[in-house]
N, C-alpha and C. Protein backbone atom coordinates (compact mmCIF):
# COMPACT_ATOMS: atom_id res chain seq x y z
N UNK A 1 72.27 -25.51 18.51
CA UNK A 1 70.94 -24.99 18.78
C UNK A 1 70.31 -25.84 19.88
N UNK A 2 69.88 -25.09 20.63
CA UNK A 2 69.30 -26.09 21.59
C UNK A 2 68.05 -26.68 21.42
N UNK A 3 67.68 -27.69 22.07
CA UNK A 3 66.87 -28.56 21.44
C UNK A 3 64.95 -28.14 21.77
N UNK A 4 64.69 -27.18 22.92
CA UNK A 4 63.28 -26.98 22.93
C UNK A 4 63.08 -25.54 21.92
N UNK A 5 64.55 -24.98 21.29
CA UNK A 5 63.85 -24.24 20.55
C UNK A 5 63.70 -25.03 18.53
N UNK A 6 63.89 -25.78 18.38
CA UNK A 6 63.44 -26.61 17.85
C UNK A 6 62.42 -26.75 17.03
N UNK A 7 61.85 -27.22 18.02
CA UNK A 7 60.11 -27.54 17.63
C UNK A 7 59.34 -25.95 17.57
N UNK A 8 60.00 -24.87 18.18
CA UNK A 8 58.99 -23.91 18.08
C UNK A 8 59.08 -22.84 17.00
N UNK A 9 60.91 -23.02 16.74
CA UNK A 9 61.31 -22.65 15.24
C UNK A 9 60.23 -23.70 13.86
N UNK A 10 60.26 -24.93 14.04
CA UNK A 10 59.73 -25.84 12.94
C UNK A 10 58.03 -24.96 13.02
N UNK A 11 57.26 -25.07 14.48
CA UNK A 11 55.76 -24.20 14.40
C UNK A 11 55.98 -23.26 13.38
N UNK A 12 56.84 -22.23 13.84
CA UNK A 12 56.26 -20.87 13.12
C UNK A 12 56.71 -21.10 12.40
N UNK A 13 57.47 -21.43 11.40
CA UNK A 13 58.13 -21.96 9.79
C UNK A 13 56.61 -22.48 9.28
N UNK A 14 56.24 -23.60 9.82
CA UNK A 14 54.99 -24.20 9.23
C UNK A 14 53.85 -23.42 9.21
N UNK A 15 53.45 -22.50 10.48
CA UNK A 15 52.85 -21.44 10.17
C UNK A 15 52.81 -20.42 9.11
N UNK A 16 53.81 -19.91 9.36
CA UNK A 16 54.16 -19.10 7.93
C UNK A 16 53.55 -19.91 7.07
N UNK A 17 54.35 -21.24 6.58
CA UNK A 17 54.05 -21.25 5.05
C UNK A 17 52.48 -21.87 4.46
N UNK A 18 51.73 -22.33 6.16
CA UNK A 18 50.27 -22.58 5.87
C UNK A 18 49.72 -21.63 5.58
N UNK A 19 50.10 -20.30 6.19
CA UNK A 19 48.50 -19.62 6.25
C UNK A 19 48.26 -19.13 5.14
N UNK A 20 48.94 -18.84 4.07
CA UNK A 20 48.89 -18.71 2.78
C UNK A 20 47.82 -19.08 1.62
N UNK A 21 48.35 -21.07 2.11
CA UNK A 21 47.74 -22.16 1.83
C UNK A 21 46.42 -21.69 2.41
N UNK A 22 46.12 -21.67 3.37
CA UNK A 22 44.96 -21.39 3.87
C UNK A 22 44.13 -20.17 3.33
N UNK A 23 44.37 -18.79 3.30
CA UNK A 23 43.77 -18.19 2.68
C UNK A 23 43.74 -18.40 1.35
N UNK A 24 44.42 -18.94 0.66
CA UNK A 24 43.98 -18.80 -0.97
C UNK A 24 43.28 -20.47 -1.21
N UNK A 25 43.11 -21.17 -0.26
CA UNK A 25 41.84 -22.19 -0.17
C UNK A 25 40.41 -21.82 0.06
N UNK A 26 40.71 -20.75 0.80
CA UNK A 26 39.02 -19.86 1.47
C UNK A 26 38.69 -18.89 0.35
N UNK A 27 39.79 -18.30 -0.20
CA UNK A 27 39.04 -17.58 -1.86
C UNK A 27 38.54 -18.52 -2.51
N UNK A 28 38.89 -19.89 -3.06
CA UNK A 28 38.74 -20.21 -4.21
C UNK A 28 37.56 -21.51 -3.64
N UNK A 29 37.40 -21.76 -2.09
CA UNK A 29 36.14 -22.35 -1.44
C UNK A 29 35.19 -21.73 -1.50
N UNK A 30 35.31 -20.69 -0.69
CA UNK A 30 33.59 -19.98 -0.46
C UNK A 30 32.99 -19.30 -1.56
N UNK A 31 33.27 -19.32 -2.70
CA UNK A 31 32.39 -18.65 -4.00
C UNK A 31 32.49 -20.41 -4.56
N UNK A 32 32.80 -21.12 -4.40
CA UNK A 32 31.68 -22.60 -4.96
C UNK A 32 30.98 -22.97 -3.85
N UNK A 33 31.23 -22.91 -2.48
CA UNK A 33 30.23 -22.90 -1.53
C UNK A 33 29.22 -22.46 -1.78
N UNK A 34 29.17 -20.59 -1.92
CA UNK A 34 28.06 -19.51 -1.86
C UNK A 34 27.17 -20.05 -3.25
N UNK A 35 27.35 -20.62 -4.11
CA UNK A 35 27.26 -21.07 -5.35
C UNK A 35 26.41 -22.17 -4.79
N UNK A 36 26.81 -23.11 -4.36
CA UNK A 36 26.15 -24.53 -3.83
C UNK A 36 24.98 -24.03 -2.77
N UNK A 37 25.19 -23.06 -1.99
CA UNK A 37 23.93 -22.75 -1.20
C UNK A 37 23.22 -22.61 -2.27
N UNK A 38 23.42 -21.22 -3.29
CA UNK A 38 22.17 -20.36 -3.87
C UNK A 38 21.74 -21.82 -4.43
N UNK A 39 21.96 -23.01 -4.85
CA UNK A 39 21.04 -23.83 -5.65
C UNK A 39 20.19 -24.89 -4.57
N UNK A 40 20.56 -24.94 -3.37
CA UNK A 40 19.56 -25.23 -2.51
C UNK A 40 18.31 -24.60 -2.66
N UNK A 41 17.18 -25.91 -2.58
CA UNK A 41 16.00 -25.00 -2.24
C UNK A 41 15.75 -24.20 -0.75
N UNK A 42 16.20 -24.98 0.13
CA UNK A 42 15.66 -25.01 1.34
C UNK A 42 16.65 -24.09 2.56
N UNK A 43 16.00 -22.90 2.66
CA UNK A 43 16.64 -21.47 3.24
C UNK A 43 17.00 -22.23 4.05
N UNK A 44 17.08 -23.52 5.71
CA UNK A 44 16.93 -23.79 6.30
C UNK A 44 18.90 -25.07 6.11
N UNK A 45 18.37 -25.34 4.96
CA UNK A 45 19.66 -25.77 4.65
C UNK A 45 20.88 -25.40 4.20
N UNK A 46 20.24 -24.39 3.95
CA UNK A 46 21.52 -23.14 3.33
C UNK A 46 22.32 -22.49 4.26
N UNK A 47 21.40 -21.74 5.53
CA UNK A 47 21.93 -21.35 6.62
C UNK A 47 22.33 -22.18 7.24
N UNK A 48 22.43 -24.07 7.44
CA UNK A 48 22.75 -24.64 7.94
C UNK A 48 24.35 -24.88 7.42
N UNK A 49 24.49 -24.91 6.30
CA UNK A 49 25.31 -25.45 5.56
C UNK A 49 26.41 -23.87 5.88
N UNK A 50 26.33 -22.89 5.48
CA UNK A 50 27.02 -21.88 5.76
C UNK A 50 27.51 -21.39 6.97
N UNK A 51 26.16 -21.68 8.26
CA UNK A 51 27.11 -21.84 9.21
C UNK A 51 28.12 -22.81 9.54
N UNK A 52 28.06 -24.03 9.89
CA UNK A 52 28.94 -24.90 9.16
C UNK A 52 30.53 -24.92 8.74
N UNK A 53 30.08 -23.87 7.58
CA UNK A 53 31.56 -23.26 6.75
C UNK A 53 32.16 -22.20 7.82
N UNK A 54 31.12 -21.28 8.00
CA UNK A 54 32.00 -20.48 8.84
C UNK A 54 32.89 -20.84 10.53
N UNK A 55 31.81 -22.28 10.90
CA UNK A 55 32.83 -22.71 12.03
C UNK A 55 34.22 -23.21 11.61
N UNK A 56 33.80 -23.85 10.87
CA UNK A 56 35.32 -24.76 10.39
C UNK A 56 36.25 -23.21 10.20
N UNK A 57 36.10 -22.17 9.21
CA UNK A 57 36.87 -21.32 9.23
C UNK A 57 37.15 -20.86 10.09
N UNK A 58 36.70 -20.21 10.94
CA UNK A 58 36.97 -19.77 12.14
C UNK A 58 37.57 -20.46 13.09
N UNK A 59 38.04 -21.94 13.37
CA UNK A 59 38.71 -22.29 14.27
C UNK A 59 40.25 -22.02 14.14
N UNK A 60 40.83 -21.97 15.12
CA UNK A 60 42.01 -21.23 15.57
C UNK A 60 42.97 -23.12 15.89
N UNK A 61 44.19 -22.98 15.59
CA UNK A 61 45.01 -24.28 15.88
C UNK A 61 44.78 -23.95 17.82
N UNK A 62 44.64 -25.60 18.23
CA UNK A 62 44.82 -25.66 19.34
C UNK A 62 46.01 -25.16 20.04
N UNK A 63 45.94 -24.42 21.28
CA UNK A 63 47.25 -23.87 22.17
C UNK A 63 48.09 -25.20 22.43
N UNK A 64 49.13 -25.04 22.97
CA UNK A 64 50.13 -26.34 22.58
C UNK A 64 49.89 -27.18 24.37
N UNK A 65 49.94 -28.37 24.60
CA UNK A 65 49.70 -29.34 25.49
C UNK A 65 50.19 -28.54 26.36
N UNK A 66 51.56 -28.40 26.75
CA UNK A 66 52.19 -27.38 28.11
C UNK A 66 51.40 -26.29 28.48
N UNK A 67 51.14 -25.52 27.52
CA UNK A 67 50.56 -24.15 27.78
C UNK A 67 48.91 -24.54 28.58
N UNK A 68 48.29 -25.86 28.01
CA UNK A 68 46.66 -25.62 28.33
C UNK A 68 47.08 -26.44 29.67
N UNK A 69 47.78 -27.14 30.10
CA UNK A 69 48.05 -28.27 31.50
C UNK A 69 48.31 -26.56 32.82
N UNK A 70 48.94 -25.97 32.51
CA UNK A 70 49.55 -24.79 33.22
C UNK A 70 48.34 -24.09 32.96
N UNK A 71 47.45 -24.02 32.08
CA UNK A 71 46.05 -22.99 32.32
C UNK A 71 45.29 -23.85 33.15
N UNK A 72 45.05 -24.59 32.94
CA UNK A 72 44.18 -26.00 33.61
C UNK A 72 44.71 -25.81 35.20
N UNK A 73 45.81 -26.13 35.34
CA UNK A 73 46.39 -26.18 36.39
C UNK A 73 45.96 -25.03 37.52
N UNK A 74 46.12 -23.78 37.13
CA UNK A 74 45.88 -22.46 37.68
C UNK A 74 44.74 -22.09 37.94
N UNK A 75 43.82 -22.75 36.79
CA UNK A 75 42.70 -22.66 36.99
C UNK A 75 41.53 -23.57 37.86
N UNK A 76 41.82 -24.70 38.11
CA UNK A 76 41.66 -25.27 39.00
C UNK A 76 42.04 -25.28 40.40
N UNK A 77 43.36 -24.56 40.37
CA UNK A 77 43.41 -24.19 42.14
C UNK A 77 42.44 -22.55 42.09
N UNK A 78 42.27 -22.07 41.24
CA UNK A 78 41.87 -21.13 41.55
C UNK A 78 40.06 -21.20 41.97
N UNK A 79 40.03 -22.39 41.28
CA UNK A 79 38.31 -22.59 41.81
C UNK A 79 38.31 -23.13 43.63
N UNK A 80 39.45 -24.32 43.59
CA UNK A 80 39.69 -25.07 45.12
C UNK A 80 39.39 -23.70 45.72
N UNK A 81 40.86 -22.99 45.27
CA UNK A 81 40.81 -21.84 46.69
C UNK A 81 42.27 -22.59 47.29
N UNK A 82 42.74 -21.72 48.36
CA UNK A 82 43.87 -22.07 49.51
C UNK A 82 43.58 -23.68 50.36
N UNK A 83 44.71 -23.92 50.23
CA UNK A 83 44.89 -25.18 50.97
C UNK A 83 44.55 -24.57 52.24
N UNK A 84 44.22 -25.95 53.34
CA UNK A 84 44.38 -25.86 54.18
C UNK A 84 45.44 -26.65 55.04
């Protein structure tokens, strides 16, 4: 097997078997969360606290080092513009 497919076989293996992990952490989180808001007094802290939850959920695993250097890359000549 050659060796850069490797690491990208081991990703999606680990993928797979997180996201699982992951959703059945977010069932059994956000109803003691939603629970811990309602006993806040303070509407102000509640919506603070829930948004909060929903960033952390919502983040996505970072794109892998190669891929963002080659966006970076492209994207920065594309601001320069043409050599001269």
């Amino acid at each position: 097997m050659p060796v850069p497919l490797l690491p990208l076989m081991l990703r999606s293996l680990l993928s797979r078997l997180l996201l699982p992990v992951a959703r059945l952490a977010r069932q059994h989180l956000l109803p003691l969360l939603r629970r811990l808001a309602r006993r806040l007094s303070s509407q102000d802290v509640r919506e603070a606290l829930l948004s909060c939850l929903l960033f952390v959920l919502s983040q996505q695993q970072p794109p892998d080092s190669g891929e963002t250097s080659r966006v970076d890359h492209s994207q920065r000549k594309e601001r320069l513009g043409p050599r001269k």
